[in-house]
N, C-alpha and C. Protein backbone atom coordinates (compact mmCIF):
# COMPACT_ATOMS: atom_id res chain seq x y z
N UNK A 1 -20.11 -11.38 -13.25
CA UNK A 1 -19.37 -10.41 -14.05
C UNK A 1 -18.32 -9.74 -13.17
N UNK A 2 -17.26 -10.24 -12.83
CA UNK A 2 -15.94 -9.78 -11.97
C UNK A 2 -15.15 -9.13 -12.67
N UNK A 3 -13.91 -8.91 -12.06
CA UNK A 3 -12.73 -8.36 -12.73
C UNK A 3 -11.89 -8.51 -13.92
N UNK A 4 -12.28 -9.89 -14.28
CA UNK A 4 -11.76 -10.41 -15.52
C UNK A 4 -12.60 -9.93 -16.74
N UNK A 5 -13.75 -9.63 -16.26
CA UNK A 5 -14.40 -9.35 -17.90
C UNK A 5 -14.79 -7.43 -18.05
N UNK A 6 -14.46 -6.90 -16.84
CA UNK A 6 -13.86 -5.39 -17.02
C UNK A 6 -12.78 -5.35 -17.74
N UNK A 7 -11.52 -6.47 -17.05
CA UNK A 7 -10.29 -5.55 -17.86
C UNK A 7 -9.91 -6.22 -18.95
N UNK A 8 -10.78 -7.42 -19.24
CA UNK A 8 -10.83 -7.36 -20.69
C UNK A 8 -11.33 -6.76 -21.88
N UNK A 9 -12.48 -5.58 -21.72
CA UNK A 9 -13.18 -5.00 -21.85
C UNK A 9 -11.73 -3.90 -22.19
N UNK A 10 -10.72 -3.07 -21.24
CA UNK A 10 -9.58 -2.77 -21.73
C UNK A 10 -8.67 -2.90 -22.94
N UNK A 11 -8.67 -4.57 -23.08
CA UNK A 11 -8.19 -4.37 -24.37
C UNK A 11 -8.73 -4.62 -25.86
N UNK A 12 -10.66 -4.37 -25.75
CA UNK A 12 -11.22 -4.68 -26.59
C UNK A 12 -11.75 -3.61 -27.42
N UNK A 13 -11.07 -3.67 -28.85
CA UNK A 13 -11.07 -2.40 -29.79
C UNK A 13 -12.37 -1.61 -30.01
N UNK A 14 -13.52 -2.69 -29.99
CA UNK A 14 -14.80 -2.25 -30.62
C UNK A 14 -15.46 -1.52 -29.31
N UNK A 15 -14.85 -1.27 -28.20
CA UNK A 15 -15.73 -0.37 -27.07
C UNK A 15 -15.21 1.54 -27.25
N UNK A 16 -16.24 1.39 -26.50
CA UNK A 16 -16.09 2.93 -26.88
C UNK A 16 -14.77 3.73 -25.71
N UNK A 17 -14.17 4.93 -26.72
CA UNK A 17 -13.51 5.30 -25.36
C UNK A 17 -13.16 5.17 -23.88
N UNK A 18 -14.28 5.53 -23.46
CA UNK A 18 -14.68 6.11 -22.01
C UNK A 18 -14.75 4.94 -21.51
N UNK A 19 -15.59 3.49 -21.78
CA UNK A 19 -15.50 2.38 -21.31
C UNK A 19 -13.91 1.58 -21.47
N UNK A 20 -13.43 1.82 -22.34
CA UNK A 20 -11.64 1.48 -22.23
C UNK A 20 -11.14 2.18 -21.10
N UNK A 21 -11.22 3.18 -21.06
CA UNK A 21 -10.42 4.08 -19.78
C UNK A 21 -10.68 3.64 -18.45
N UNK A 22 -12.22 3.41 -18.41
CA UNK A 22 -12.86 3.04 -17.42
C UNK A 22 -12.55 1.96 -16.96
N UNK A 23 -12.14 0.58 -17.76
CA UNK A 23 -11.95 -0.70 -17.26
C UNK A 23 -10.57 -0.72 -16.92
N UNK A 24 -9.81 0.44 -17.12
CA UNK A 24 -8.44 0.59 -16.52
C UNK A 24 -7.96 1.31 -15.10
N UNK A 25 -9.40 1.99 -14.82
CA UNK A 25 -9.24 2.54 -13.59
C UNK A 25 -10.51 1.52 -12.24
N UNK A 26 -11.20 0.49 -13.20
CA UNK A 26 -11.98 0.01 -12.11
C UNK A 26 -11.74 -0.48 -11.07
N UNK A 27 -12.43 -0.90 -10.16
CA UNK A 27 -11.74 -1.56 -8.66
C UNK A 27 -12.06 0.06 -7.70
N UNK A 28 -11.36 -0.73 -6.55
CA UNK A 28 -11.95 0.49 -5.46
C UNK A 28 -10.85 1.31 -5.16
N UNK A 29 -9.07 0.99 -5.76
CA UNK A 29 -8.06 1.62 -5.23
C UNK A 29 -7.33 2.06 -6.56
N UNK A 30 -7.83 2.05 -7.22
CA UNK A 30 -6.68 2.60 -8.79
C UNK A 30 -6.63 3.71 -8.88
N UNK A 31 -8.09 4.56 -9.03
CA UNK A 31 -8.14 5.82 -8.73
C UNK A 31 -7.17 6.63 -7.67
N UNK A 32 -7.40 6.13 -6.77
CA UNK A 32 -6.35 6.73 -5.27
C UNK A 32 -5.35 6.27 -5.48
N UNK A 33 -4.40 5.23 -6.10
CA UNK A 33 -3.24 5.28 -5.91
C UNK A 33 -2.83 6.38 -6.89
N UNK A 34 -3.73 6.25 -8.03
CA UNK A 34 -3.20 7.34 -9.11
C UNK A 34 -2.61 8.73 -8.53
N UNK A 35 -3.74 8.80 -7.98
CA UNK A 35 -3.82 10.25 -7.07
C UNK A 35 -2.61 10.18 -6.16
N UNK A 36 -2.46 9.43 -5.72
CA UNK A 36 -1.06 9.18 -5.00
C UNK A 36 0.23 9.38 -5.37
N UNK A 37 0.27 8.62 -6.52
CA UNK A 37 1.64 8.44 -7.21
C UNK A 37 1.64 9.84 -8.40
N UNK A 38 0.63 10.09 -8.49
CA UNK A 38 1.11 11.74 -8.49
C UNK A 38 1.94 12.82 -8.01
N UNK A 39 1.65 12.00 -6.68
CA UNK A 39 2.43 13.45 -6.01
C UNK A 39 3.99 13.07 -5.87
N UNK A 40 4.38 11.68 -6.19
CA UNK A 40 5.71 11.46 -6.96
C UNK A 40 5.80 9.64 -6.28
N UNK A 41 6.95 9.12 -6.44
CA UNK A 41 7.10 7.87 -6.28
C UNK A 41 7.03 7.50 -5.13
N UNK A 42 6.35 5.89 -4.69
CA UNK A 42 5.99 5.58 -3.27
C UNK A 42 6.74 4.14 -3.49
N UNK A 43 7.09 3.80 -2.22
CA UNK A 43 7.19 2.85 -1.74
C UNK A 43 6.01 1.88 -1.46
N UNK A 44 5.92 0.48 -1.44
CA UNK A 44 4.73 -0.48 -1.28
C UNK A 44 4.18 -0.05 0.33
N UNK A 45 4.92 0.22 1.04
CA UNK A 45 4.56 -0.13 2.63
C UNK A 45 3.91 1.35 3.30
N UNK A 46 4.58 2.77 2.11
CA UNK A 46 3.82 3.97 2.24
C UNK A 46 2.43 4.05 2.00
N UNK A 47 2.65 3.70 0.77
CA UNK A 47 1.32 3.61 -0.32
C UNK A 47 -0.02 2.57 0.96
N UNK A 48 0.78 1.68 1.71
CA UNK A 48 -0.56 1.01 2.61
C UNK A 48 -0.82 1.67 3.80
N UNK A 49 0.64 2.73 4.30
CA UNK A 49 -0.14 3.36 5.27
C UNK A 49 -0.73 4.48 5.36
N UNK A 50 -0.86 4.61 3.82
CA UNK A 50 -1.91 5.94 3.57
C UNK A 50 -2.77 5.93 3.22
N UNK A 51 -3.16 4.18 2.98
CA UNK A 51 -4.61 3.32 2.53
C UNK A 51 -5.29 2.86 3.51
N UNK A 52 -5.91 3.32 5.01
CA UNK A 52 -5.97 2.01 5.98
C UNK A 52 -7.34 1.62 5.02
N UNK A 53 -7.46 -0.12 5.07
CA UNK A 53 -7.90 -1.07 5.01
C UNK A 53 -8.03 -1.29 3.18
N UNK A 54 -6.35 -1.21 3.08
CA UNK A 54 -5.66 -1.81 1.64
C UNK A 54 -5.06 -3.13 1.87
N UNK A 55 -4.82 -4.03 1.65
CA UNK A 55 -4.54 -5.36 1.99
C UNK A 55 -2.78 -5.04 1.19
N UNK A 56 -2.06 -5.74 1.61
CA UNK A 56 -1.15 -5.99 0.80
C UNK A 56 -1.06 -6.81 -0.51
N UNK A 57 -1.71 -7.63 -0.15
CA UNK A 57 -2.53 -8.79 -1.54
C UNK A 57 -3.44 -8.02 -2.28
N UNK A 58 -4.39 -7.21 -1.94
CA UNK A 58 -4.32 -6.15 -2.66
C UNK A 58 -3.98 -5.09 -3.36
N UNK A 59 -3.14 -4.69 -2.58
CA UNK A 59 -2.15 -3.38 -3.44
C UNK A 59 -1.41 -4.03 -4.39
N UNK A 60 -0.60 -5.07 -4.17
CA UNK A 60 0.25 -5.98 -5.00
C UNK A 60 -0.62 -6.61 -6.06
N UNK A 61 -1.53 -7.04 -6.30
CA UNK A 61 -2.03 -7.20 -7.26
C UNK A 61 -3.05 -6.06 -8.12
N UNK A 62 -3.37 -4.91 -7.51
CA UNK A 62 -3.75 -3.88 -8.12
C UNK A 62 -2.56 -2.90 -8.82
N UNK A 63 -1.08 -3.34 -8.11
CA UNK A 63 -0.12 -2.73 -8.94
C UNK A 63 0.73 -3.30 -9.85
N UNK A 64 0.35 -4.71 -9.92
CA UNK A 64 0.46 -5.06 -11.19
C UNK A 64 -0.30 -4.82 -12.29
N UNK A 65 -1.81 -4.96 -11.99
CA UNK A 65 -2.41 -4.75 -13.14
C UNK A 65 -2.31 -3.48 -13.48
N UNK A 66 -2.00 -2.29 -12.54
CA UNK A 66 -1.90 -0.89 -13.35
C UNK A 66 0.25 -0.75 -13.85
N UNK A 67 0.58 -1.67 -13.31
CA UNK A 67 1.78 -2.09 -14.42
C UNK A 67 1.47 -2.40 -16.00
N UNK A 68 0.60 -3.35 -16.10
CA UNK A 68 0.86 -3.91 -16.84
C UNK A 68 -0.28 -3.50 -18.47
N UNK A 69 -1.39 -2.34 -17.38
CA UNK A 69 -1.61 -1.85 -18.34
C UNK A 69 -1.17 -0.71 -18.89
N UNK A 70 0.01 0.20 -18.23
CA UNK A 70 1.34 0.99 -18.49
C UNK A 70 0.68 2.18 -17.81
N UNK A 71 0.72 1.95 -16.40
CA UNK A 71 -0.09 3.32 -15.97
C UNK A 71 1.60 3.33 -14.89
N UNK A 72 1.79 2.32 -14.05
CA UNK A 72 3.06 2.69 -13.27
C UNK A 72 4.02 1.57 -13.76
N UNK A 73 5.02 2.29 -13.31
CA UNK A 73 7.05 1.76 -13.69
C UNK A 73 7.27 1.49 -12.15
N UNK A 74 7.60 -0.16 -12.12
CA UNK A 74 8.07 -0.43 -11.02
C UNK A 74 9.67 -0.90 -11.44
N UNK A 75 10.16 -0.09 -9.98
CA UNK A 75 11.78 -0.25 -10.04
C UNK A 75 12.25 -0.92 -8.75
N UNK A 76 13.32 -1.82 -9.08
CA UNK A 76 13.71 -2.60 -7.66
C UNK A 76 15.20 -2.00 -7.38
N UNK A 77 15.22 -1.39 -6.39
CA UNK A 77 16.49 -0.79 -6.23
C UNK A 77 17.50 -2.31 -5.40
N UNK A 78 18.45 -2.67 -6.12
CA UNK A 78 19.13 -3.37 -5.56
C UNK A 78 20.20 -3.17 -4.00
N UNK A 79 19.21 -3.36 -3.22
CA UNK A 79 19.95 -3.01 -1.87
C UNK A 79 19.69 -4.06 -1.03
N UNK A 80 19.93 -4.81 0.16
CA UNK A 80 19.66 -5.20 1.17
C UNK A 80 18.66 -4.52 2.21
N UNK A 81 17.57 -4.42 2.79
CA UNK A 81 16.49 -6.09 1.66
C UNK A 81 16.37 -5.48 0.63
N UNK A 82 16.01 -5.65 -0.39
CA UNK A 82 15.56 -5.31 -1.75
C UNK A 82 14.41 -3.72 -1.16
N UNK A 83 14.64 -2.76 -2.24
CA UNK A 83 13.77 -1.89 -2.22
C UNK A 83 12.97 -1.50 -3.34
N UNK A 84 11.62 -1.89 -3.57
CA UNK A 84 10.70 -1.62 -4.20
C UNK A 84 10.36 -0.28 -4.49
N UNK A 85 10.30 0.64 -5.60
CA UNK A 85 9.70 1.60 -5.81
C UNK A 85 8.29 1.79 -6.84
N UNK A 86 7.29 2.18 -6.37
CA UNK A 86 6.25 2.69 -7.77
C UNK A 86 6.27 4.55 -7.92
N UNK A 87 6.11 4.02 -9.53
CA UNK A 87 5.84 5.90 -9.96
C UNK A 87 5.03 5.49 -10.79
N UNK A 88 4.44 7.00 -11.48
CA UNK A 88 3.62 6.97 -12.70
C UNK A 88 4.25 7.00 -13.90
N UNK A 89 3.91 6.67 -15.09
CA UNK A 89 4.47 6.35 -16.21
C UNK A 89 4.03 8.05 -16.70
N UNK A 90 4.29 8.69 -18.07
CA UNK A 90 4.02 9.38 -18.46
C UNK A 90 2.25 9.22 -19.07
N UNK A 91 2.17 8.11 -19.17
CA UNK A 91 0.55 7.57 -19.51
C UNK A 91 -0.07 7.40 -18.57
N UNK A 92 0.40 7.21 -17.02
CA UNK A 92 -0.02 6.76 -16.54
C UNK A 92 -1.24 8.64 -15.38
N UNK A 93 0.43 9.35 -15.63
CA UNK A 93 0.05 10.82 -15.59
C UNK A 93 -0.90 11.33 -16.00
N UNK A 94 -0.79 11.19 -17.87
CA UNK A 94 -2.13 11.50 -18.61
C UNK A 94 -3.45 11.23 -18.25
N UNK A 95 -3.63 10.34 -17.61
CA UNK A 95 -5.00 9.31 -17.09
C UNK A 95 -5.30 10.10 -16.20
N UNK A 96 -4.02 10.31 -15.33
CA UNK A 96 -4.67 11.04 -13.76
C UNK A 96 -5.38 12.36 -14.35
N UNK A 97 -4.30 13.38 -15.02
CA UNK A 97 -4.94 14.76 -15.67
C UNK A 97 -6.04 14.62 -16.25
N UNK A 98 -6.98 13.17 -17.07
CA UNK A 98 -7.54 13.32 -17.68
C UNK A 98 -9.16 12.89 -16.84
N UNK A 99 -8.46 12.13 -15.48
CA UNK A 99 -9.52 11.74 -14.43
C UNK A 99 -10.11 13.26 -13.78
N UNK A 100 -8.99 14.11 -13.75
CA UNK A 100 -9.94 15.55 -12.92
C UNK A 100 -10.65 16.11 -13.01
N UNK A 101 -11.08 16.54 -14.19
CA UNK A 101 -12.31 16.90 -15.05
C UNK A 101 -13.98 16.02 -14.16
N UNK A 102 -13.23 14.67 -14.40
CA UNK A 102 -14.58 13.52 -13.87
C UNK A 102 -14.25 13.80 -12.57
N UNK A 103 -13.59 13.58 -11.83
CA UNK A 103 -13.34 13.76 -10.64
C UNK A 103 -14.08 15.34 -9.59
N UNK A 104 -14.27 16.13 -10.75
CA UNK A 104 -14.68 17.73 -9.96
C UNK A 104 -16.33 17.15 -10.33
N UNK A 105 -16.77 16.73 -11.40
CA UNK A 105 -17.93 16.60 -11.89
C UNK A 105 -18.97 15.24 -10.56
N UNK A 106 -17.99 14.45 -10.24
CA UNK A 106 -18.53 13.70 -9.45
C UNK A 106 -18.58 14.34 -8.00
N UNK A 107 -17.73 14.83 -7.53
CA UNK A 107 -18.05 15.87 -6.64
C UNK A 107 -19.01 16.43 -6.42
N UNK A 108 -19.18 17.27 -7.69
CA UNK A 108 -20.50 18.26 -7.77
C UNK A 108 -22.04 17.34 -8.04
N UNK A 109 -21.85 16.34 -8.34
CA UNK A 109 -22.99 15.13 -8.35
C UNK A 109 -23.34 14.77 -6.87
N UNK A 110 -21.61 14.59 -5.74
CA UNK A 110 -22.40 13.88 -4.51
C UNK A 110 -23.14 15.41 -4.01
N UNK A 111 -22.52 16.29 -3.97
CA UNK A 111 -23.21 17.55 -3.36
C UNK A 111 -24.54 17.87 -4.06
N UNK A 112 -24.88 17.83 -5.53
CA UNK A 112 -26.26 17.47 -5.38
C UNK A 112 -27.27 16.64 -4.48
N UNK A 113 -26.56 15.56 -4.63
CA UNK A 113 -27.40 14.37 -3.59
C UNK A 113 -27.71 15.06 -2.23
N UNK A 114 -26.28 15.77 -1.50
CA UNK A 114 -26.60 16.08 0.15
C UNK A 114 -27.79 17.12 -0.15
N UNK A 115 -27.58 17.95 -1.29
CA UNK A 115 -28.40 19.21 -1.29
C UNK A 115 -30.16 18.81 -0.78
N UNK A 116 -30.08 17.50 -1.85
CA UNK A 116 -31.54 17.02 -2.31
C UNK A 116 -32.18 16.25 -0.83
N UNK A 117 -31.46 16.28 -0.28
CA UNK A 117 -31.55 15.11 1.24
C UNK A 117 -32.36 15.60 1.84
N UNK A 118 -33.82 15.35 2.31
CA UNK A 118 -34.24 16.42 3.53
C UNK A 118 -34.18 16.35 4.48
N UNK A 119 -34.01 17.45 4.93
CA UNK A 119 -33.62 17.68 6.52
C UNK A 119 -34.60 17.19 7.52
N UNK A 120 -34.02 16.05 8.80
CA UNK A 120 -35.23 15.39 9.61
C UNK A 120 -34.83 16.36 10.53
C-alpha cells in the first residue's frame, strides 16, 4: 500500500473529508514545504538547503504532486540558466491555515507522550 493508492484516495469522492486532505499532505515533506512556502516563494535549491536530507528527486517530485494537486504555482522565470520559482496557491494557503489547528493538537499529543515517559 504505497503512494499511489494514498493519492488516489485524493481524488476519490466517497472518502470522507479529513482522509481527502490527508492523502494530499502525505509523505514525509509536504507538510514542511507548506510551512515553508508560507513564508513566501522559494527557489528549488533554497527549499533543499533548508531540508538537509531532501533529495532533489525528491523535492522535484513531491513538487509536482503538490502542483498538481493545486497546492503550489510553479513559475519559470526566463533568464539564463532558467530560474525556477515555487509559491503557494491561494488553496494551497488554505490547507496550511487549516493544518494549524492539527499541527498545535499534535504537539500537545507528543508532549503528552514525554510527560508519560518515566524518568530512569
Amino acid at each position: 500500500m504505497g503512494m499511489k493508492m494514498t493519492r488516489s484516495r485524493a481524488q476519490d469522492p466517497n472518502v470522507c473529508g479529513v482522509t481527502a486532505a490527508i492523502a494530499v499532505i502525505d509523505g514525509k515533506w509536504k507538510t514542511v514545504l507548506l510551512w515553508t512556502l508560507e513564508s513566501g516563494p522559494h527557489r528549488p535549491g533554497e527549499l533543499r538547503r533548508g531540508l538537509p536530507g531532501l533529495t532533489e528527486k525528491v523535492l522535484t517530485q513531491t513538487l509536482r504532486e503538490m502542483e498538481a494537486d493545486g497546492l503550489v504555482h510553479r513559475e519559470v522565470h526566463d533568464v539564463r540558466p532558467l530560474k525556477t520559482v515555487y509559491s503557494l496557491t491561494s488553496f494551497g494557503r488554505e490547507l496550511a491555515d487549516a493544518l494549524e489547528p492539527l499541527s498545535d493538537w499534535g504537539h500537545r499529543r507528543l508532549e503528552k507522550l514525554t510527560e508519560a515517559q518515566p524518568v530512569s
